[in-house]
PDB file of N, CA and C in Angstrom:
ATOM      1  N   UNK A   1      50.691   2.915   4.780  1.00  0.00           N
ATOM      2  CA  UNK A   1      49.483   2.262   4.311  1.00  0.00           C
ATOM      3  C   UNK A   1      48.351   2.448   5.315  1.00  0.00           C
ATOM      4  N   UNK A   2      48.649   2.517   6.455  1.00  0.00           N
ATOM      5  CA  UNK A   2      47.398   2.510   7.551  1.00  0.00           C
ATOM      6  C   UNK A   2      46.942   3.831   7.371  1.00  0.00           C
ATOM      7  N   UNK A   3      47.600   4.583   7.447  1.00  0.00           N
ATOM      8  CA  UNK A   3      47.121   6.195   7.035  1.00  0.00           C
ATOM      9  C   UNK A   3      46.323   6.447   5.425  1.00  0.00           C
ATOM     10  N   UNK A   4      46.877   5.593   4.859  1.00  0.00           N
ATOM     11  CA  UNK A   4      46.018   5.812   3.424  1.00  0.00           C
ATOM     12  C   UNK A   4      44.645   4.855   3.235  1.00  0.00           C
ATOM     13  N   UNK A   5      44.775   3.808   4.322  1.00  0.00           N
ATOM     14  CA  UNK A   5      43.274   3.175   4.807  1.00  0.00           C
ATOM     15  C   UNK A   5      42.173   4.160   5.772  1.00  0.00           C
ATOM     16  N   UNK A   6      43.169   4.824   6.707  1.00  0.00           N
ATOM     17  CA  UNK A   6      42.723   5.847   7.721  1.00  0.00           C
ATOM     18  C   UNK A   6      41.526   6.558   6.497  1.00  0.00           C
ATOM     19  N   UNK A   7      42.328   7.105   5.556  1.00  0.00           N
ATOM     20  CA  UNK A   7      42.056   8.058   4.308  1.00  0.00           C
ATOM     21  C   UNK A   7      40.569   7.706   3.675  1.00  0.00           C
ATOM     22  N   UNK A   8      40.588   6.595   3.479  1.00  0.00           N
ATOM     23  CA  UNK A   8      39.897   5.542   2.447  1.00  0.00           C
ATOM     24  C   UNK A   8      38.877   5.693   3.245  1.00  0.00           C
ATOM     25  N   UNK A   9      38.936   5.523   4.758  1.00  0.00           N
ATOM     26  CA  UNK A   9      37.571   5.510   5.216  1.00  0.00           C
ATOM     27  C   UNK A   9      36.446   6.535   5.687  1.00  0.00           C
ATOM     28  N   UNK A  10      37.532   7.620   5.916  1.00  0.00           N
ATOM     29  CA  UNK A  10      37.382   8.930   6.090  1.00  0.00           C
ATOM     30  C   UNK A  10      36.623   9.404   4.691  1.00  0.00           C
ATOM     31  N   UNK A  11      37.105   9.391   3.916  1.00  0.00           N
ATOM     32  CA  UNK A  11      36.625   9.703   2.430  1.00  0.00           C
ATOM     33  C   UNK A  11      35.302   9.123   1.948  1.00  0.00           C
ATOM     34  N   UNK A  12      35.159   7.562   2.631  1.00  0.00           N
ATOM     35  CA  UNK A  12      33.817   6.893   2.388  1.00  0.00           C
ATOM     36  C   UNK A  12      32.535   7.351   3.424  1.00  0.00           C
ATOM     37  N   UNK A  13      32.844   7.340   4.343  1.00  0.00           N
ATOM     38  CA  UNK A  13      32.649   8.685   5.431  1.00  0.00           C
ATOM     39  C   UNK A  13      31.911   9.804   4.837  1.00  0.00           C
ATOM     40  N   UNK A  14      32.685  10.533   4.293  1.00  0.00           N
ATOM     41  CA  UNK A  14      32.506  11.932   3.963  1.00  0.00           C
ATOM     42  C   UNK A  14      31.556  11.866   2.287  1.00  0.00           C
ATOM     43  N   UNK A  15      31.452  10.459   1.610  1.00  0.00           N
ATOM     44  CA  UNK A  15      30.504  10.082   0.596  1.00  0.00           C
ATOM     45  C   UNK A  15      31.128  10.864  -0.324  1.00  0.00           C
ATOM     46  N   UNK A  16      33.018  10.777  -0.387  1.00  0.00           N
ATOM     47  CA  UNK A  16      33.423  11.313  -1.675  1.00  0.00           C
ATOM     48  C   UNK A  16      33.709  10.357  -2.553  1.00  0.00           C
ATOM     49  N   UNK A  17      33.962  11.208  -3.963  1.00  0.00           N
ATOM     50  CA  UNK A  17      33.748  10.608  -5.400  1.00  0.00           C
ATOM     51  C   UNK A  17      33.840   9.198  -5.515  1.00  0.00           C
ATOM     52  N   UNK A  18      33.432   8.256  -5.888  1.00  0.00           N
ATOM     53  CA  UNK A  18      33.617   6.695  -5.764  1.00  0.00           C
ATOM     54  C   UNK A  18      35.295   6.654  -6.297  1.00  0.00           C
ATOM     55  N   UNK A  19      34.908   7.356  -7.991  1.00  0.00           N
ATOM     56  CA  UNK A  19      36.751   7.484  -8.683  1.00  0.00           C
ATOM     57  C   UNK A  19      37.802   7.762  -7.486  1.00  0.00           C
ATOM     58  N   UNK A  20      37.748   8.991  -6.799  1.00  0.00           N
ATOM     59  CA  UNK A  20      38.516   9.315  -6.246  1.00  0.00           C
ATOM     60  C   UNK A  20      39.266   8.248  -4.917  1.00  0.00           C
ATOM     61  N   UNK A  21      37.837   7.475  -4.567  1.00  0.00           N
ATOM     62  CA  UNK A  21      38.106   6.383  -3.657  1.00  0.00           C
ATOM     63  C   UNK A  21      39.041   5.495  -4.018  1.00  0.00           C
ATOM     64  N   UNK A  22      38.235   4.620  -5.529  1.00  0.00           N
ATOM     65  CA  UNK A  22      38.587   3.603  -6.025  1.00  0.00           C
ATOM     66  C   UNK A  22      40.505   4.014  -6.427  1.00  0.00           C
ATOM     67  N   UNK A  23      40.686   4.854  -6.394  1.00  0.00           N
ATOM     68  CA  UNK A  23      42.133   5.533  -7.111  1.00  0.00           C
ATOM     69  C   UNK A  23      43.310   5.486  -5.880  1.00  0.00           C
ATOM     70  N   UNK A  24      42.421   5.565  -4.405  1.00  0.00           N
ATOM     71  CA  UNK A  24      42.915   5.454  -3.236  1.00  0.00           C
ATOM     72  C   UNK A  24      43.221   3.680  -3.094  1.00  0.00           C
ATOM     73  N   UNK A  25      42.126   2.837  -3.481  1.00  0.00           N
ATOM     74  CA  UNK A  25      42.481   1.902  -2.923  1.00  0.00           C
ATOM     75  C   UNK A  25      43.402   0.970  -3.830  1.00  0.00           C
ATOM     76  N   UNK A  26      43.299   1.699  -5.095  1.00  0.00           N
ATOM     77  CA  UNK A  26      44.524   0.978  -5.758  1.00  0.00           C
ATOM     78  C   UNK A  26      46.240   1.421  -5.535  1.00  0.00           C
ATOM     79  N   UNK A  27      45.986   2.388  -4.774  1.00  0.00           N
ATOM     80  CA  UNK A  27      47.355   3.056  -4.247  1.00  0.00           C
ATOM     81  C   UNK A  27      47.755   1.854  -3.130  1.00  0.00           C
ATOM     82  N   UNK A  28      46.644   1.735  -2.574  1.00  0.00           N
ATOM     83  CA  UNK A  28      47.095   1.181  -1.339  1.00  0.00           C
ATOM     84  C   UNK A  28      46.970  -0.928  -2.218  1.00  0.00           C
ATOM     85  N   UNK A  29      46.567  -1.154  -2.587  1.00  0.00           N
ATOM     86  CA  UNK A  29      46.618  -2.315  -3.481  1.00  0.00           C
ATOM     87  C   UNK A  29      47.932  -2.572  -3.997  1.00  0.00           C
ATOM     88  N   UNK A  30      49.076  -1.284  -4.199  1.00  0.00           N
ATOM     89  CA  UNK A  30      49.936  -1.029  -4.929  1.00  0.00           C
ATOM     90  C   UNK A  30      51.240  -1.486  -3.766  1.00  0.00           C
ATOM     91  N   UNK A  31      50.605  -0.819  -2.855  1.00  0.00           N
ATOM     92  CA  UNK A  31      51.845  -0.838  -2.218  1.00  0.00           C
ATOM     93  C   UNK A  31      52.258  -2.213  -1.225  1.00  0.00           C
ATOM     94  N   UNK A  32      50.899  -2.974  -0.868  1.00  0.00           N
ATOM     95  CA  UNK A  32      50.899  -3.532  -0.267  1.00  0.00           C
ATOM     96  C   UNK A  32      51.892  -4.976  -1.476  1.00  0.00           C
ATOM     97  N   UNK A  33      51.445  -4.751  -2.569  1.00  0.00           N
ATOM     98  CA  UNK A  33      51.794  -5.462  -3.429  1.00  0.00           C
ATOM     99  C   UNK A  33      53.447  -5.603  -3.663  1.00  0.00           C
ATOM    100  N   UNK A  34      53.453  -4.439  -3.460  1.00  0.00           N
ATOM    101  CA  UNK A  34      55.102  -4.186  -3.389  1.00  0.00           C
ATOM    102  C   UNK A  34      55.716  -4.721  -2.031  1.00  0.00           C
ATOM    103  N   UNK A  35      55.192  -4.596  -0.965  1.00  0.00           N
ATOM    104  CA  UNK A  35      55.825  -4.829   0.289  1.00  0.00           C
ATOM    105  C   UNK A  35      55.646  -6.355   0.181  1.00  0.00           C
ATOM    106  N   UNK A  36      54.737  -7.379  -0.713  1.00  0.00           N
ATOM    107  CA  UNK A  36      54.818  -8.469  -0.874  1.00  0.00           C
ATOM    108  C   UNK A  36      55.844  -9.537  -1.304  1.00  0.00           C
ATOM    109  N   UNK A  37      56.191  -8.297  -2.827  1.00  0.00           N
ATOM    110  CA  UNK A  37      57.249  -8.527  -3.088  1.00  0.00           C
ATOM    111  C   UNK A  37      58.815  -8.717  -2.396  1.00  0.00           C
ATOM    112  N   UNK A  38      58.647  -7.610  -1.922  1.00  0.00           N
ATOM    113  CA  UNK A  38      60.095  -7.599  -0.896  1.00  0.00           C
ATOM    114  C   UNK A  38      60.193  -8.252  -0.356  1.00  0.00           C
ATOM    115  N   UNK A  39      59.178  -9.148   0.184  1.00  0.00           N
ATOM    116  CA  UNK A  39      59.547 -10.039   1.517  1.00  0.00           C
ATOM    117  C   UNK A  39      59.821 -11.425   0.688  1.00  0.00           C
ATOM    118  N   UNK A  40      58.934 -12.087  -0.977  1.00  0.00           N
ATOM    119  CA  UNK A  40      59.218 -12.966  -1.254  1.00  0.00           C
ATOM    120  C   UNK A  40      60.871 -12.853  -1.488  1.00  0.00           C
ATOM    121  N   UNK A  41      61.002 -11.849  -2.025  1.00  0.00           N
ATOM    122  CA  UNK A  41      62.677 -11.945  -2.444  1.00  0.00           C
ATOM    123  C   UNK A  41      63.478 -11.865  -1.300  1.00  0.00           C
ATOM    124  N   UNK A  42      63.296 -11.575  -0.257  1.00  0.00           N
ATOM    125  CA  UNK A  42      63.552 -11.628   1.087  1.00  0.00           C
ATOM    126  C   UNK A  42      63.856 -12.968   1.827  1.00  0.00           C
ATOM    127  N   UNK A  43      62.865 -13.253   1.566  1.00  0.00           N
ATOM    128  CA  UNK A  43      62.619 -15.060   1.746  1.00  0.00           C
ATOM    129  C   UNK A  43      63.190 -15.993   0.929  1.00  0.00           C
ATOM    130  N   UNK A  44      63.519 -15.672  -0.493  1.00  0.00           N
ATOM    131  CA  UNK A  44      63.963 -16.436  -1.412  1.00  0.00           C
ATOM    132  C   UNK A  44      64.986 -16.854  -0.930  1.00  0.00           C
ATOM    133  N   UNK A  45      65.989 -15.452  -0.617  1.00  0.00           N
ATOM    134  CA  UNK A  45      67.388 -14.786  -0.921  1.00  0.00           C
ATOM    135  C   UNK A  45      67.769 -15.728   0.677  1.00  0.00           C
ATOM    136  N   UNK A  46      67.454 -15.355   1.518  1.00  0.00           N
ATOM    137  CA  UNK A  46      67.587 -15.987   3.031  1.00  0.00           C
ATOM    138  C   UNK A  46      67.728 -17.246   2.994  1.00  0.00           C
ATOM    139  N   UNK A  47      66.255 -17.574   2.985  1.00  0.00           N
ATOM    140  CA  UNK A  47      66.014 -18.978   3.500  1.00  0.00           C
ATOM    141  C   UNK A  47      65.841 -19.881   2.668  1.00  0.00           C
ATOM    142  N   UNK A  48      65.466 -19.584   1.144  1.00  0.00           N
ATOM    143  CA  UNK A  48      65.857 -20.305   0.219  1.00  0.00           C
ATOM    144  C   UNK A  48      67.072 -20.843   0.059  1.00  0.00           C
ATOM    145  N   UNK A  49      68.049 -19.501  -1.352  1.00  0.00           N
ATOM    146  CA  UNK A  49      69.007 -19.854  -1.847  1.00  0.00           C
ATOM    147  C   UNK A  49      69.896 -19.523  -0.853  1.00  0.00           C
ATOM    148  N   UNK A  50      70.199 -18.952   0.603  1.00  0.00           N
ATOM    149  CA  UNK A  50      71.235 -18.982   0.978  1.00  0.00           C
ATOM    150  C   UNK A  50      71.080 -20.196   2.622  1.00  0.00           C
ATOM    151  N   UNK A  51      70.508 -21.118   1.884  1.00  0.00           N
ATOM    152  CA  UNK A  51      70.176 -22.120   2.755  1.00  0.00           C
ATOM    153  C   UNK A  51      71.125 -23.340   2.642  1.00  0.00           C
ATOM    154  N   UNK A  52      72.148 -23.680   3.544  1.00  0.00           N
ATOM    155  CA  UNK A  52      72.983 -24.591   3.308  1.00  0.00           C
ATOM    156  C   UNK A  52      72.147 -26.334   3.506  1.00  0.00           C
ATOM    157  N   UNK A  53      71.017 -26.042   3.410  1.00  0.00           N
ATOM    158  CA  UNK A  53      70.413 -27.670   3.437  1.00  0.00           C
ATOM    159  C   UNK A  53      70.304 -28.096   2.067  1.00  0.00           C
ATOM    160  N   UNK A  54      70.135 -29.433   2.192  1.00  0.00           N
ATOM    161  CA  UNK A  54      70.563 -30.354   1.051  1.00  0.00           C
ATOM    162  C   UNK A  54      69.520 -31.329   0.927  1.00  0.00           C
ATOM    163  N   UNK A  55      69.508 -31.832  -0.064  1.00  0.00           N
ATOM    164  CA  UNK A  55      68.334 -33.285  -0.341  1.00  0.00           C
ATOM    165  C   UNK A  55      67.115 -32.546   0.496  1.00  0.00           C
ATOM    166  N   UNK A  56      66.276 -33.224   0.624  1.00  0.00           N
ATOM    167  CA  UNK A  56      65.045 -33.429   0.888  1.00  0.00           C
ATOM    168  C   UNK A  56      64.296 -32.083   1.461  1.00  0.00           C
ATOM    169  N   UNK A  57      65.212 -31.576   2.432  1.00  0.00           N
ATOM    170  CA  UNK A  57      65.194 -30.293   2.977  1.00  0.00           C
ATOM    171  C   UNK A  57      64.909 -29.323   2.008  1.00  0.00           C
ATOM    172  N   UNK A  58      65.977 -29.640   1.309  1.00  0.00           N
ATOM    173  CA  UNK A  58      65.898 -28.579  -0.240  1.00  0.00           C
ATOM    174  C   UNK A  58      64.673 -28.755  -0.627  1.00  0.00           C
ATOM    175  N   UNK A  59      64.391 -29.528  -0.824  1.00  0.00           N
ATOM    176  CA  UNK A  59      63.286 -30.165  -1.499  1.00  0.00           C
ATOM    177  C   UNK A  59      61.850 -29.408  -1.213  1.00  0.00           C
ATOM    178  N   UNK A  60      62.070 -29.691   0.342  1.00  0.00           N
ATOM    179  CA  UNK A  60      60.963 -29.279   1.197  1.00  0.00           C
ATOM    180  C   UNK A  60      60.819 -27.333   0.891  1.00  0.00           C
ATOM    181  N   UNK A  61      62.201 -26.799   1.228  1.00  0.00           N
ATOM    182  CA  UNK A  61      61.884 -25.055   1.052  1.00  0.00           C
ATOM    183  C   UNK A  61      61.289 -25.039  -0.639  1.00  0.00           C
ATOM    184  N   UNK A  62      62.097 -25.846  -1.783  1.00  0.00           N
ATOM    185  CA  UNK A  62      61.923 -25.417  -2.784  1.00  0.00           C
ATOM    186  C   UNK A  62      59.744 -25.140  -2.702  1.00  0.00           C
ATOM    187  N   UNK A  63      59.527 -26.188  -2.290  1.00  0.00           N
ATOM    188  CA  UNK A  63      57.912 -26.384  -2.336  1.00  0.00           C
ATOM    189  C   UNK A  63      56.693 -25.609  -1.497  1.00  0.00           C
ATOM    190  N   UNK A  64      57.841 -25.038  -0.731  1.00  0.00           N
ATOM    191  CA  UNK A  64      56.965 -24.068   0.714  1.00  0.00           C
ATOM    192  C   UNK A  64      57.122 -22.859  -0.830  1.00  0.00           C
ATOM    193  N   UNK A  65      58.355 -22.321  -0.713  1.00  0.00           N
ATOM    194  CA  UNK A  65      58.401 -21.205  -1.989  1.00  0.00           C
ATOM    195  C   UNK A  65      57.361 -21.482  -2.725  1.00  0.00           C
ATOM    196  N   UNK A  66      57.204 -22.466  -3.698  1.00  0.00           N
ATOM    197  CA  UNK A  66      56.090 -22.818  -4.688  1.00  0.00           C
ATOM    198  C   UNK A  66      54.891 -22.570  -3.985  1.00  0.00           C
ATOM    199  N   UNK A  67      54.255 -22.461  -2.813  1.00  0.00           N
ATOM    200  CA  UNK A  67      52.871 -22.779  -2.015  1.00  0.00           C
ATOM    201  C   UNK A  67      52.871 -21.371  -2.035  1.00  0.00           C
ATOM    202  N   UNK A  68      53.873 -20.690  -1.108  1.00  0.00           N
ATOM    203  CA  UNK A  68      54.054 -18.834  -1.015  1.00  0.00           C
ATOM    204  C   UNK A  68      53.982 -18.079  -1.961  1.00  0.00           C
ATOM    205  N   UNK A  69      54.228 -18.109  -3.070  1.00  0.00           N
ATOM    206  CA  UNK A  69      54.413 -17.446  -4.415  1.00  0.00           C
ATOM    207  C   UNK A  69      52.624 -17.769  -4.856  1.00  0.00           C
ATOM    208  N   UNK A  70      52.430 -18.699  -4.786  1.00  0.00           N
ATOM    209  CA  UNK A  70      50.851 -19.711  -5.541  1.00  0.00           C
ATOM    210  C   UNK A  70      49.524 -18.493  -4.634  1.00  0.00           C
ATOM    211  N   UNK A  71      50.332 -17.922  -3.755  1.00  0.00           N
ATOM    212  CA  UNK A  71      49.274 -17.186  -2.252  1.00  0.00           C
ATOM    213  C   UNK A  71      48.998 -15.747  -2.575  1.00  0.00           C
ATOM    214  N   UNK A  72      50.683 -15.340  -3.080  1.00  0.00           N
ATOM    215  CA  UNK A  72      50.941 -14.117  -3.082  1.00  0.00           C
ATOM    216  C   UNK A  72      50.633 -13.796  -4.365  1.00  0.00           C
ATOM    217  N   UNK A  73      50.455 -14.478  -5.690  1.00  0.00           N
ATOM    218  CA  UNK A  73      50.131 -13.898  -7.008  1.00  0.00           C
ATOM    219  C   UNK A  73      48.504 -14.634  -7.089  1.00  0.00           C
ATOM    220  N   UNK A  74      48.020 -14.846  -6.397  1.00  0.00           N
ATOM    221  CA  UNK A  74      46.549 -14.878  -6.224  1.00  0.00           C
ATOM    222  C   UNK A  74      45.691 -13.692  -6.470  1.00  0.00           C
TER     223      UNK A  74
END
């Protein structure tokens, strides 16, 4: 991704095609989106559901998840 920002700016730089830009930064929109993903399910999978806390605790991750998810599909 830093290399395809490297890209993005280089390209704005160089005053090429807006399309061609805009096509760059949804690549990189794309991926970052994806690496978002991984980490919620990452996080779910961990510290969520393989979290041996109970009552309130539970309670507490279930609602951090709810706040993280509320951030990340913004």
């Amino acid at each position: 991704m830093a290399g395809q920002i490297t890209g993005i700016q280089k390209m704005v730089k160089d005053d090429q095609y807006c399309v061609d830009i805009l096509t760059q930064v949804a690549s990189v929109r794309a991926a970052l989106e994806g690496v978002g993903s991984m980490l919620a399910a990452i996080h779910i999978e961990q510290c969520v559901y393989g979290s041996e806390e109970s009552g309130e605790q539970a309670e507490e991750r279930l609602e951090e998840v709810r706040k993280t998810l509320n951030r990340f599909l913004k």
